[in-house]
Protein backbone atom coordinates (compact mmCIF):
# COMPACT_ATOMS: atom_id res chain seq x y z
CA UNK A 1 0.00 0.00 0.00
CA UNK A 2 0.91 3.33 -1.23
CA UNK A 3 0.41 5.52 2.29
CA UNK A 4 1.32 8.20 2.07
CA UNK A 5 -0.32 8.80 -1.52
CA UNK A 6 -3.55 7.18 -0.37
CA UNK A 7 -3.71 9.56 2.42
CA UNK A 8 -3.47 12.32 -0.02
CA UNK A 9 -6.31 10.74 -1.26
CA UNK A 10 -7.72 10.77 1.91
CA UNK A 11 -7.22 14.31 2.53
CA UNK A 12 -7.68 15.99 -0.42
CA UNK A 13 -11.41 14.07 -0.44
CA UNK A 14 -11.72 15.07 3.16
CA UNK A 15 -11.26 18.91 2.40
CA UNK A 16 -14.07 19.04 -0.90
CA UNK A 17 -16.52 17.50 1.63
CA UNK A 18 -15.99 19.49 4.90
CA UNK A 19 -14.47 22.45 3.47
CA UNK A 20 -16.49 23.02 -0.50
CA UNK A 21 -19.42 21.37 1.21
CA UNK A 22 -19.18 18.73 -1.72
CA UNK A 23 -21.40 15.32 -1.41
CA UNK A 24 -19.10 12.36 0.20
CA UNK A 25 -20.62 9.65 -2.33
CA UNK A 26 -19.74 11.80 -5.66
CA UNK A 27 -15.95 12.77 -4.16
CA UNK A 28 -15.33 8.88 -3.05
CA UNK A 29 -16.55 7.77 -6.70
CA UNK A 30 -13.88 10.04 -8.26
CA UNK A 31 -11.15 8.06 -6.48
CA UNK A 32 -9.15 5.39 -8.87
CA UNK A 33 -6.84 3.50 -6.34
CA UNK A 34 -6.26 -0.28 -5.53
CA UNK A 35 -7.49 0.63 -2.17
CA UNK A 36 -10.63 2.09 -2.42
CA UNK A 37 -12.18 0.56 0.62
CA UNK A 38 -9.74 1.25 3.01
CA UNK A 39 -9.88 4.84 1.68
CA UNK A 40 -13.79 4.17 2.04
CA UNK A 41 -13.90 3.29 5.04
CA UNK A 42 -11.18 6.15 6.72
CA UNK A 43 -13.42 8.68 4.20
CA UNK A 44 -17.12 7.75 6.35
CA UNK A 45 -15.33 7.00 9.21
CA UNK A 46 -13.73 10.51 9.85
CA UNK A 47 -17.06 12.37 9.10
CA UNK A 48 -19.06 10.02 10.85
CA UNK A 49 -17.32 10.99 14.14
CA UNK A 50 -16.47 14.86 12.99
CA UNK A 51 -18.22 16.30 16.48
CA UNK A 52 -16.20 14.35 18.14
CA UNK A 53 -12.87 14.58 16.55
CA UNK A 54 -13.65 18.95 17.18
CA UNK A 55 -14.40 17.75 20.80
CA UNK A 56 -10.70 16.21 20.95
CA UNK A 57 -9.37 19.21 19.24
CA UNK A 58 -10.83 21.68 21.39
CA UNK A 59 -9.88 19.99 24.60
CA UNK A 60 -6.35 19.54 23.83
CA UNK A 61 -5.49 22.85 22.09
CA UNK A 62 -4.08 26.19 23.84
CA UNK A 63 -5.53 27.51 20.18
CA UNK A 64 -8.58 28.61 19.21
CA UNK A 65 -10.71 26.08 17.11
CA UNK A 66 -11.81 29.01 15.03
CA UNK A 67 -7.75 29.95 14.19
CA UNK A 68 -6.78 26.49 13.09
CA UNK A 69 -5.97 26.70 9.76
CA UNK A 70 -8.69 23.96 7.55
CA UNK A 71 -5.71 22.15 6.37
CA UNK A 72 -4.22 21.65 9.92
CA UNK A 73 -7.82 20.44 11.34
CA UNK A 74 -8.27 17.73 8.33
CA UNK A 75 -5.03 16.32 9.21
CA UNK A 76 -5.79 16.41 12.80
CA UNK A 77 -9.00 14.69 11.75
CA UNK A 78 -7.04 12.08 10.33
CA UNK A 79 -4.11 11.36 12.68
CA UNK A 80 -6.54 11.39 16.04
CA UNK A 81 -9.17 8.86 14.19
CA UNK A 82 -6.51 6.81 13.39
CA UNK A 83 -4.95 7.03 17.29
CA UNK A 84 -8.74 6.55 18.89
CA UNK A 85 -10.74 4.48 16.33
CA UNK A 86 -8.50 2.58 14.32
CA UNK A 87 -5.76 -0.66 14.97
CA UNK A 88 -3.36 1.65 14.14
CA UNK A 89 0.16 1.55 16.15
CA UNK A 90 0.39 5.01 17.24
CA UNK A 91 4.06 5.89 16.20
CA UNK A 92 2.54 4.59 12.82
CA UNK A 93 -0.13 7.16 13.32
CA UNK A 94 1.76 10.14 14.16
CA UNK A 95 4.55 9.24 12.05
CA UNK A 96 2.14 9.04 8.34
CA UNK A 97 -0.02 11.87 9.52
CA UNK A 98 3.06 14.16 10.17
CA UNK A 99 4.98 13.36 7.09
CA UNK A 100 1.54 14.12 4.89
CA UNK A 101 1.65 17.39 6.62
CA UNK A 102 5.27 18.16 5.42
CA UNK A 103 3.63 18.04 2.09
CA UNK A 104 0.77 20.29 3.02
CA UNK A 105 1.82 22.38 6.20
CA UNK A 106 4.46 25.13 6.81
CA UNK A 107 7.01 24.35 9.35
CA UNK A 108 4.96 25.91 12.76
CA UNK A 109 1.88 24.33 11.46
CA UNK A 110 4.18 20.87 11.39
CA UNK A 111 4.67 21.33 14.87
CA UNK A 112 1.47 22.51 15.95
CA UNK A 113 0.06 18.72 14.52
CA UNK A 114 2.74 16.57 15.74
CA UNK A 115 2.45 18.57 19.11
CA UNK A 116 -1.47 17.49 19.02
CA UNK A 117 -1.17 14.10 18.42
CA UNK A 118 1.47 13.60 21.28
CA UNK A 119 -0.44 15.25 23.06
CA UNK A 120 -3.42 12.85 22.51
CA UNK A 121 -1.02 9.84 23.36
CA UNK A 122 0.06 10.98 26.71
CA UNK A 123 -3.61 12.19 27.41
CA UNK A 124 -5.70 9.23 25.50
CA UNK A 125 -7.30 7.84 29.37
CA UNK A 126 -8.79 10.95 29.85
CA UNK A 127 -9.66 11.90 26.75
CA UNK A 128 -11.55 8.93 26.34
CA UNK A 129 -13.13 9.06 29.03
CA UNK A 130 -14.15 12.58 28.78
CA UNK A 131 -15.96 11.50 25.39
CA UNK A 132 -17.74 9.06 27.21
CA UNK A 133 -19.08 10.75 30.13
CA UNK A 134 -20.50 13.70 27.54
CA UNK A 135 -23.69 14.08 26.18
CA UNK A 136 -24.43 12.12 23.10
CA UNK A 137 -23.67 14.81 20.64
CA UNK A 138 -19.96 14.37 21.70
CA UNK A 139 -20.52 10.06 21.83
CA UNK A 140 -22.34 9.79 18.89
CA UNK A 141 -21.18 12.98 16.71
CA UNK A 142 -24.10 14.56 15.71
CA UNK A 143 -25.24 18.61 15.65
CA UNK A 144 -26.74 19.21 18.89
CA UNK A 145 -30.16 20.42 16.84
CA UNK A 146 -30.40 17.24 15.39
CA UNK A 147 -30.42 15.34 18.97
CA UNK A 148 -32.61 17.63 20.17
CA UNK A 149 -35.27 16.77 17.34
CA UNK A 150 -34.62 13.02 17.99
CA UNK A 151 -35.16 13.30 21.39
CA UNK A 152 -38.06 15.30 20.76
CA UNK A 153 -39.66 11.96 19.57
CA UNK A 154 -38.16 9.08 20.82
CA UNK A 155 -37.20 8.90 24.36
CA UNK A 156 -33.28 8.28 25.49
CA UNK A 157 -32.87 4.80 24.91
CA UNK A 158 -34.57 4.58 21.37
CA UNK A 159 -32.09 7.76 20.71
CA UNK A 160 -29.14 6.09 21.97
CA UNK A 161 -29.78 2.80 19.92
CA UNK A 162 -30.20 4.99 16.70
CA UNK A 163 -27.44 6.42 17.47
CA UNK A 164 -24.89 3.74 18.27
CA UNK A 165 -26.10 1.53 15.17
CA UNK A 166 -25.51 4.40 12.92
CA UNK A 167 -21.86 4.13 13.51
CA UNK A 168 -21.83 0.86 13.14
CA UNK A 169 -20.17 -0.87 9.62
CA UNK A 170 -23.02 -1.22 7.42
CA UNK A 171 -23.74 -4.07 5.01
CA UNK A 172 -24.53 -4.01 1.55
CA UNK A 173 -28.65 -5.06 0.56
CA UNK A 174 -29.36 -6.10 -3.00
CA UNK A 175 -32.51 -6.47 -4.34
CA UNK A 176 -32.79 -9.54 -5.92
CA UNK A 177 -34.63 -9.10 -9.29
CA UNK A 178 -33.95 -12.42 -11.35
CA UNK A 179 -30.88 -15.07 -11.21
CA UNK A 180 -30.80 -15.96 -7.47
CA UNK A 181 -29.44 -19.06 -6.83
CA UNK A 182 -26.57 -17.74 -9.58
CA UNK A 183 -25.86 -14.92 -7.42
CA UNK A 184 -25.90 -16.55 -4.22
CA UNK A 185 -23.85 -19.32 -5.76
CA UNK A 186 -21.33 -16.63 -6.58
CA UNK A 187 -21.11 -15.28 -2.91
CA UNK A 188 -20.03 -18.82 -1.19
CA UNK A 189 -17.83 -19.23 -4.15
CA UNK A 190 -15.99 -16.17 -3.26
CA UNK A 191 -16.12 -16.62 0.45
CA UNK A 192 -18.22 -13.47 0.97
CA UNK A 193 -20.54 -13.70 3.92
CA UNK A 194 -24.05 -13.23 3.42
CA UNK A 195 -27.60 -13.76 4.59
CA UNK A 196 -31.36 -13.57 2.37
CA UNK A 197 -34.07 -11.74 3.78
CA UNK A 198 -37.28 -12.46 1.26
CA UNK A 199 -35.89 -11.25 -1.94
CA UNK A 200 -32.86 -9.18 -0.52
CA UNK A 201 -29.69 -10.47 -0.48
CA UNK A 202 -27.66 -8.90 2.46
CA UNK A 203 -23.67 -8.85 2.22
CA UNK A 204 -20.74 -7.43 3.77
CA UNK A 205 -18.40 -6.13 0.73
CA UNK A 206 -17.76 -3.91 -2.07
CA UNK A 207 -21.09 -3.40 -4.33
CA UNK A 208 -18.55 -3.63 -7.07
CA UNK A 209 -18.76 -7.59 -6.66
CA UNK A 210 -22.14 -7.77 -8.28
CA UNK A 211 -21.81 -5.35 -10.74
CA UNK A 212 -22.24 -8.15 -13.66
CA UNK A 213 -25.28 -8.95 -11.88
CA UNK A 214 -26.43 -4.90 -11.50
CA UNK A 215 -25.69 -4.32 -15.32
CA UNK A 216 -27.70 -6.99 -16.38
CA UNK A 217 -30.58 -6.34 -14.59
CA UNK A 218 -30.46 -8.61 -12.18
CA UNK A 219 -30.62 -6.89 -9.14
CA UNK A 220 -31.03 -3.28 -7.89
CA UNK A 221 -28.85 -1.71 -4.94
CA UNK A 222 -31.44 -0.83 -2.50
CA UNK A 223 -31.92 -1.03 1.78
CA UNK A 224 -34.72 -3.88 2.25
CA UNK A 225 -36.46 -1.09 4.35
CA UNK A 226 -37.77 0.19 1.66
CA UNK A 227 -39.29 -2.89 0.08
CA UNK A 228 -42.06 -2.14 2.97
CA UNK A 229 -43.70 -0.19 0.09
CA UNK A 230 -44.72 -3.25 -1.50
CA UNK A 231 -47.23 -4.65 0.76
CA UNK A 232 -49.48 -1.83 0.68
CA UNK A 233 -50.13 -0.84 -3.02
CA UNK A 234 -53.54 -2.08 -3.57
CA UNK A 235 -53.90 -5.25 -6.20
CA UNK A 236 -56.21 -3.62 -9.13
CA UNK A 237 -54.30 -0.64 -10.08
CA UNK A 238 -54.24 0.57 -14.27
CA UNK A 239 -52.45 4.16 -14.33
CA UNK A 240 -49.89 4.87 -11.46
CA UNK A 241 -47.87 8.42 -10.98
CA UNK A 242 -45.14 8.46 -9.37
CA UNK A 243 -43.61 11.83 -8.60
CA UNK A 244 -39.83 12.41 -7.18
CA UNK A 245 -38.81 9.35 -9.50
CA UNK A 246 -35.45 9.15 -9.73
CA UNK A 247 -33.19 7.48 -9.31
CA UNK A 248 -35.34 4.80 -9.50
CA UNK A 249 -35.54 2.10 -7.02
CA UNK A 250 -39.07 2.84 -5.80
CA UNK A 251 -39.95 2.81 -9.51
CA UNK A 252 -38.34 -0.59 -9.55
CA UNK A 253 -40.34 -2.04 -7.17
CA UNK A 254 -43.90 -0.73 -7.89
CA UNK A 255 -43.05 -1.45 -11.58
CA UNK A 256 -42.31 -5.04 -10.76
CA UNK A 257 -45.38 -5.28 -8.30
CA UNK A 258 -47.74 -3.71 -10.95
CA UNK A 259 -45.94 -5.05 -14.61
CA UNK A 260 -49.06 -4.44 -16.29
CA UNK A 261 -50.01 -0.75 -14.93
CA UNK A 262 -49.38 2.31 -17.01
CA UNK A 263 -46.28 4.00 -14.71
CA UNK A 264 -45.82 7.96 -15.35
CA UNK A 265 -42.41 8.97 -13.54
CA UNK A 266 -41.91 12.21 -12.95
CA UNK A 267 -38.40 13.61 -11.76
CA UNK A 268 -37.86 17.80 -12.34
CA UNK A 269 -34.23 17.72 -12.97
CA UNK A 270 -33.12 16.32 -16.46
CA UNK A 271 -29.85 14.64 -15.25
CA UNK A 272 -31.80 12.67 -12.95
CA UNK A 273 -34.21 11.62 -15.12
CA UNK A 274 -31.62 10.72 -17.57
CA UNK A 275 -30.48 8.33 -14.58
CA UNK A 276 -33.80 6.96 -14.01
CA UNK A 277 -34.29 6.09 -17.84
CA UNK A 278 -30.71 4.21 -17.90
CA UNK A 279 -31.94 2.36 -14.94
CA UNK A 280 -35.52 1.38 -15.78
CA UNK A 281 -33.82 -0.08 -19.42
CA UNK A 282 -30.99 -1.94 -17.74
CA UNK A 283 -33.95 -3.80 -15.61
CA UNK A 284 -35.73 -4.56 -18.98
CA UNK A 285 -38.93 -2.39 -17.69
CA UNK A 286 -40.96 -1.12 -20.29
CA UNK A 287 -44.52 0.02 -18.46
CA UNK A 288 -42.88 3.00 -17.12
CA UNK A 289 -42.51 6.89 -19.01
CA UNK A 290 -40.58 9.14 -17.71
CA UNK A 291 -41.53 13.00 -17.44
CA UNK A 292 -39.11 15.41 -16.51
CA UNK A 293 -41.67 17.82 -14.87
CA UNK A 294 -42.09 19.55 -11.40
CA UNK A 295 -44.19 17.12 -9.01
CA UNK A 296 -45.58 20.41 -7.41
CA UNK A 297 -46.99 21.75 -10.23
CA UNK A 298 -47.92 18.57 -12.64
CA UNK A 299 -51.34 17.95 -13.56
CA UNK A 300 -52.72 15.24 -15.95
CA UNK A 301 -56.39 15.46 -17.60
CA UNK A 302 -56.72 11.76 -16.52
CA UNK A 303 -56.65 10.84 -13.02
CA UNK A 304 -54.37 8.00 -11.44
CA UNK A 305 -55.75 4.90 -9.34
CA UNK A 306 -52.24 5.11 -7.27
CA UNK A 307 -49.93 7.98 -6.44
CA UNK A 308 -46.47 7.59 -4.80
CA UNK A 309 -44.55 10.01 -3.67
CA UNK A 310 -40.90 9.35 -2.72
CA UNK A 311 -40.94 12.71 -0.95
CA UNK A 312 -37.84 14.80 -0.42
CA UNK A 313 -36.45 14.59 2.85
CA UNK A 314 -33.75 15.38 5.71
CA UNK A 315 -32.37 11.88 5.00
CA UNK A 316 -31.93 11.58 9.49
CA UNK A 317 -33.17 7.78 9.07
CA UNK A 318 -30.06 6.82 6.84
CA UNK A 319 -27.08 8.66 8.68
CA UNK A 320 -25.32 5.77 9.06
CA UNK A 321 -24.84 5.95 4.83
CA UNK A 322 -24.62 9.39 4.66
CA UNK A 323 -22.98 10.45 7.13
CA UNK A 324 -22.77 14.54 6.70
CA UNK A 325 -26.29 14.54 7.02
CA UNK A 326 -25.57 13.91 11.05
CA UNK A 327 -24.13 18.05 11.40
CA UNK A 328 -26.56 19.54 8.64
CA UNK A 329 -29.77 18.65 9.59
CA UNK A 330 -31.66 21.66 11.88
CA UNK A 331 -34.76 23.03 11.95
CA UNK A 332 -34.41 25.50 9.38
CA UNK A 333 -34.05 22.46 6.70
CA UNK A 334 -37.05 20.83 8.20
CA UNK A 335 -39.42 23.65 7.61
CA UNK A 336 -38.31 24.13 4.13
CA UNK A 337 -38.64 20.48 3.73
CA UNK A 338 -42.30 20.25 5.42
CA UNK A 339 -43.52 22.78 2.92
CA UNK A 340 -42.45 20.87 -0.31
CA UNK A 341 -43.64 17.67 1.39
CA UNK A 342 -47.05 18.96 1.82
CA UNK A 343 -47.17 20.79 -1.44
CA UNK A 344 -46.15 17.16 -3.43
CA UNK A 345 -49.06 15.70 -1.00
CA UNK A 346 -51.41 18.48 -2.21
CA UNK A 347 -50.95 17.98 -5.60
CA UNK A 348 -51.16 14.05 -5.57
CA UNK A 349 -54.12 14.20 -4.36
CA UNK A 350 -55.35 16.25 -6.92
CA UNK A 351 -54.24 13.68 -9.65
CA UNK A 352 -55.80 10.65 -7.63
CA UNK A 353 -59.15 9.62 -8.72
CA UNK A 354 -62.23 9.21 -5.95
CA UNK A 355 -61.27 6.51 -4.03
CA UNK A 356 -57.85 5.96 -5.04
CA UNK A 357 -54.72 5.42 -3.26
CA UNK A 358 -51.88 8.15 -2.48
CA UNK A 359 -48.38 6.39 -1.22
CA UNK A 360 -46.11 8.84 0.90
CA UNK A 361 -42.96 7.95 1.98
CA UNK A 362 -39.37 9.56 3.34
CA UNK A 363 -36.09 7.94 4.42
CA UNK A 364 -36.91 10.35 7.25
CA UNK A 365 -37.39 9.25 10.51
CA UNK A 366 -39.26 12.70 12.43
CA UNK A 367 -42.16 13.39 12.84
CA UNK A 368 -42.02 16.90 11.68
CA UNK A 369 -41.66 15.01 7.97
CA UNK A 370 -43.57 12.50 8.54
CA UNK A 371 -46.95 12.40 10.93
CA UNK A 372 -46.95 16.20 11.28
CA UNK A 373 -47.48 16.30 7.08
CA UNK A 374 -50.02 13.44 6.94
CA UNK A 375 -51.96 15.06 9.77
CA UNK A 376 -51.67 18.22 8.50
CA UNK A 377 -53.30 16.82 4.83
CA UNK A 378 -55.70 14.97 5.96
CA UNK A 379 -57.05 18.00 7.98
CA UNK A 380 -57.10 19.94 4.76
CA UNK A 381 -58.05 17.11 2.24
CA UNK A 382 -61.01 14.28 1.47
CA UNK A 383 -58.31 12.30 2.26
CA UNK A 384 -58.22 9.40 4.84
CA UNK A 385 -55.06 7.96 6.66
CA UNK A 386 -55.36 4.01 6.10
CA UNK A 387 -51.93 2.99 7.75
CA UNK A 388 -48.85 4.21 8.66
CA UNK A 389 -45.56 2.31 9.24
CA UNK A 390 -42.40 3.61 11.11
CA UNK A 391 -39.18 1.36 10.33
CA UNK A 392 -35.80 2.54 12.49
CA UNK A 393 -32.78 2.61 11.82
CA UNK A 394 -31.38 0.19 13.64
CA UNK A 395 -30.47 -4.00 13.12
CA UNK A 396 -28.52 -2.40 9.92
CA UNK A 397 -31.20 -1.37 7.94
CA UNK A 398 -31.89 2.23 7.37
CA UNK A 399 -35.14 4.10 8.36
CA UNK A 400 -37.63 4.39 6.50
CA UNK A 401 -41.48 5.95 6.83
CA UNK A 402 -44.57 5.20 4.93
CA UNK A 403 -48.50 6.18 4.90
CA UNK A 404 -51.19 5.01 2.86
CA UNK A 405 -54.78 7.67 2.18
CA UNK A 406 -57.23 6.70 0.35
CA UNK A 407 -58.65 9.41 -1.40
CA UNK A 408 -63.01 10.20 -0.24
CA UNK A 409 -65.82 9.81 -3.06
C-alpha cells in the first residue's frame, strides 16, 4: 500500500466534503486507487465521528478552534481517528499523519500537529473518558439540533440505539430481481458472507462484486427497508404516478409489483431523469414513461388509481450511509422540507381519482416530515389515513417511513 499517496487521497477528499461542502458519495466515486475501501472506510469514518474529533481538538489545544488553519484540522482529523478508532500503532499514526503534513503544512503548522497528536497519546485515558461521560452529541457525533429533534420523539434509549447503530459498519442489501441461486452461488464461491431476507440479499463487501449482476438487470442496490412499500399498493391498479422518481428504485419495485399498470415517472431535474431512464432499461422495464416535470406543479387530464410520492427529505433515518447529514440537519431544513412535502401531497391528491390510493414515503425518521405532514393533509383534504408504518434505523437497515390515504368519493 501506497500511504502516504492514499492519504493524499484521503485528505484531499476530506477537504471538498468538509471544506467546498461537496457530497461524500460523488468525491469517493472520483477516487481510482487499488485501495478504495480502506480509503472508504477512513473517508465515512472521519465524518461520521467529525463532532467528536472537534471535541478532541478543542480539549487539547491552547488555540482557538476558530484559528486552526482547515488544512491543519483535516489532518488532525485524520491522525486522532486513526490514534482513537483505528488498529493503528500510534508511532505509525503520528509518524504518516506528520509526514503528509510536510507536504501540506508550513514548518509551525508541522509542529502545531505533531504537538497534538502527542499530546493525545500521553492524554488518551482521559480523553476517552471525557468522550464518554459527555452528552451524546460528543458520543455519537451529531449537531446538537439534530439530537434535540430526535429526542423530541423518541425517548433516550430509542435515541441512543439509533445512534450507536448508525456508527456501526453497514452491510450491503441487493434487491434480488432475477438469477438468485446464480448470485448466491457466486457469494459462497468467493467466500463473501451473506444472509437472504425475502428477496434481498444482504452482504458485507464492495457493491462492485455484483456489478455483472447490476448491469444486467439482475438486481437493484437498494436497503430492504424500503421494500415495505410493496405490501401496501392495492392489487387492481391501471395508471400509477409516481412523482420524485429518480433514481429509481421505488420505480423498480412498484413497476415489478404492478408489470401491467401504465407508470408515469416524474423527476424535475433532467440529469436525474436521464439516470432513471438508464436504470428502468438496464432492468428490462418497459410500463414506465418518464416526465421530466415539477411534481408540485404537474397535472394530468386523466386521473391516477395510485400515487407515490418518494418525498424529499432530511435523510436523518439513513445517517449511518450518509454520514454529513448527522451536522446539517436543523430546523431551518425541516421547515423548508415540510412545505415541499405537503405541497407534493397536495398535488397528488389532486391527480388521484375518488377513491384511489396516495403512497407517501421519506427515508426520514421525524415526525415533523412525517406524521406532522399526513396530519396536516388529511385535515385539509377528502383524504383518509389508512396505515402508517415507522421502520428505524437500527439492526442495519436504514429508516424508513410510509403512509397510505385513500382518497373520499
Amino acid at each position: 500500500m501506497d500511504i502516504i499517496n492514499d492519504r493524499k487521497l484521503i485528505f484531499h477528499t476530506l477537504y471538498n466534503i468538509i471544506e467546498e461542502n461537496k457530497y461524500s458519495n460523488i468525491e469517493l466515486r472520483k477516487i481510482q486507487s487499488n485501495h478504495q475501501a480502506f480509503i472508504t472506510d477512513m473517508v465515512y469514518g472521519i465524518l461520521e465521528r467529525k463532532a467528536t474529533l472537534d471535541f478532541v481538538i478543542q480539549s487539547l489545544s491552547t488555540v482557538s478552534f476558530q484559528k486552526i488553519h482547515p488544512n491543519v484540522r483535516i489532518l488532525l482529523y485524520m491522525g486522532i481517528y486513526q490514534l482513537l478508532f483505528m488498529r493503528v500503532k500510534d508511532h505509525a499514526a503520528v509518524y504518516e499523519t506528520v509526514e503528509l503534513g510536510k507536504e501540506i503544512l508550513h514548518k509551525g503548522s508541522i509542529k502545531f500537529l505533531n504537538g497534538m497528536l502527542r499530546n493525545l497519546q500521553r492524554k488518551r485515558d482521559s480523553i476517552e473518558k471525557m468522550i464518554k461521560d459527555s452528552d451524546m452529541d460528543i458520543r455519537y457525533s451529531i449537531s446538537k439540533e439534530f439530537l434535540q429533534l430526535l429526542r423530541e420523539d423518541f425517548d433516550e434509549q430509542t435515541v441512543e440505539t439509533i445512534l450507536k447503530d448508525s456508527l456501526e459498519p453497514k452491510y450491503n442489501h441487493v434487491y434480488l430481481r432475477r438469477k438468485e441461486m446464480e448470485i448466491i452461488g457466486f457469494l459462497k464461491q468467493k467466500n463473501i458472507p451473506h444472509c437472504k431476507k425475502e428477496d434481498f440479499l444482504i452482504f458485507r463487501g464492495p457493491m462492485s462484486l455484483l456489478e455483472i449482476f447490476y448491469k444486467a438487470g439482475d438486481i437493484s442496490y437498494m436497503d430492504i427497508s424500503t421494500s415495505a412499500i410493496r405490501y401496501v399498493i392495492p392489487e387492481k391498479v391501471d395508471r400509477v404516478l409516481e412523482l420524485c422518481a429518480a433514481p429509481g428504485g421505488k420505480t423498480t419495485l412498484i413497476a415489478d409489483v404492478l408489470p401491467h399498470a401504465e407508470i408515469d415517472a416524474i423527476e424535475i431535474h433532467s440529469h436525474r431523469a436521464e439516470v432513471l431512464e438508464r436504470n428502468l432499461k438496464r432492468m428490462g422495464i418497459q410500463n414506465v414513461q418518464v416526465i421530466v416535470a415539477d411534481g408540485i406543479h404537474f397535472s394530468s387530464s386523466k386521473p391516477y388509481d395510485l400515487v407515490s410520492i418518494d418525498a424529499p427529505c432530511s435523510g436523518s433515518g439513513v445517517i449511518g450511509r450518509r454520514p454529513e447529514l448527522r451536522y446539517k440537519i436543523n430546523r431551518k431544513m425541516i421547515k423548508e422540507l415540510q412545505s415541499t412535502q405537503f405541497d407534493l401531497l397536495s398535488n397528488a391528491i389532486e391527480q388521484t381519482k375518488a377513491k384511489g390510493t396516495i403512497l407517501y414515503s421519506t427515508c426520514s425518521i421525524l415526525k415533523k416530515e412525517n406524521e406532522e405532514v399526513i396530519e396536516k393533509v388529511t385535515n385539509a383534504f377528502p383524504v383518509t389515513k389508512v396505515k402508517q408504518a415507522l421502520i428505524l434505523p437500527t439492526d442495519g437497515k436504514e429508516g424508513f417511513y410510509i403512509a397510505l390515504l385513500k382518497k373520499d368519493e
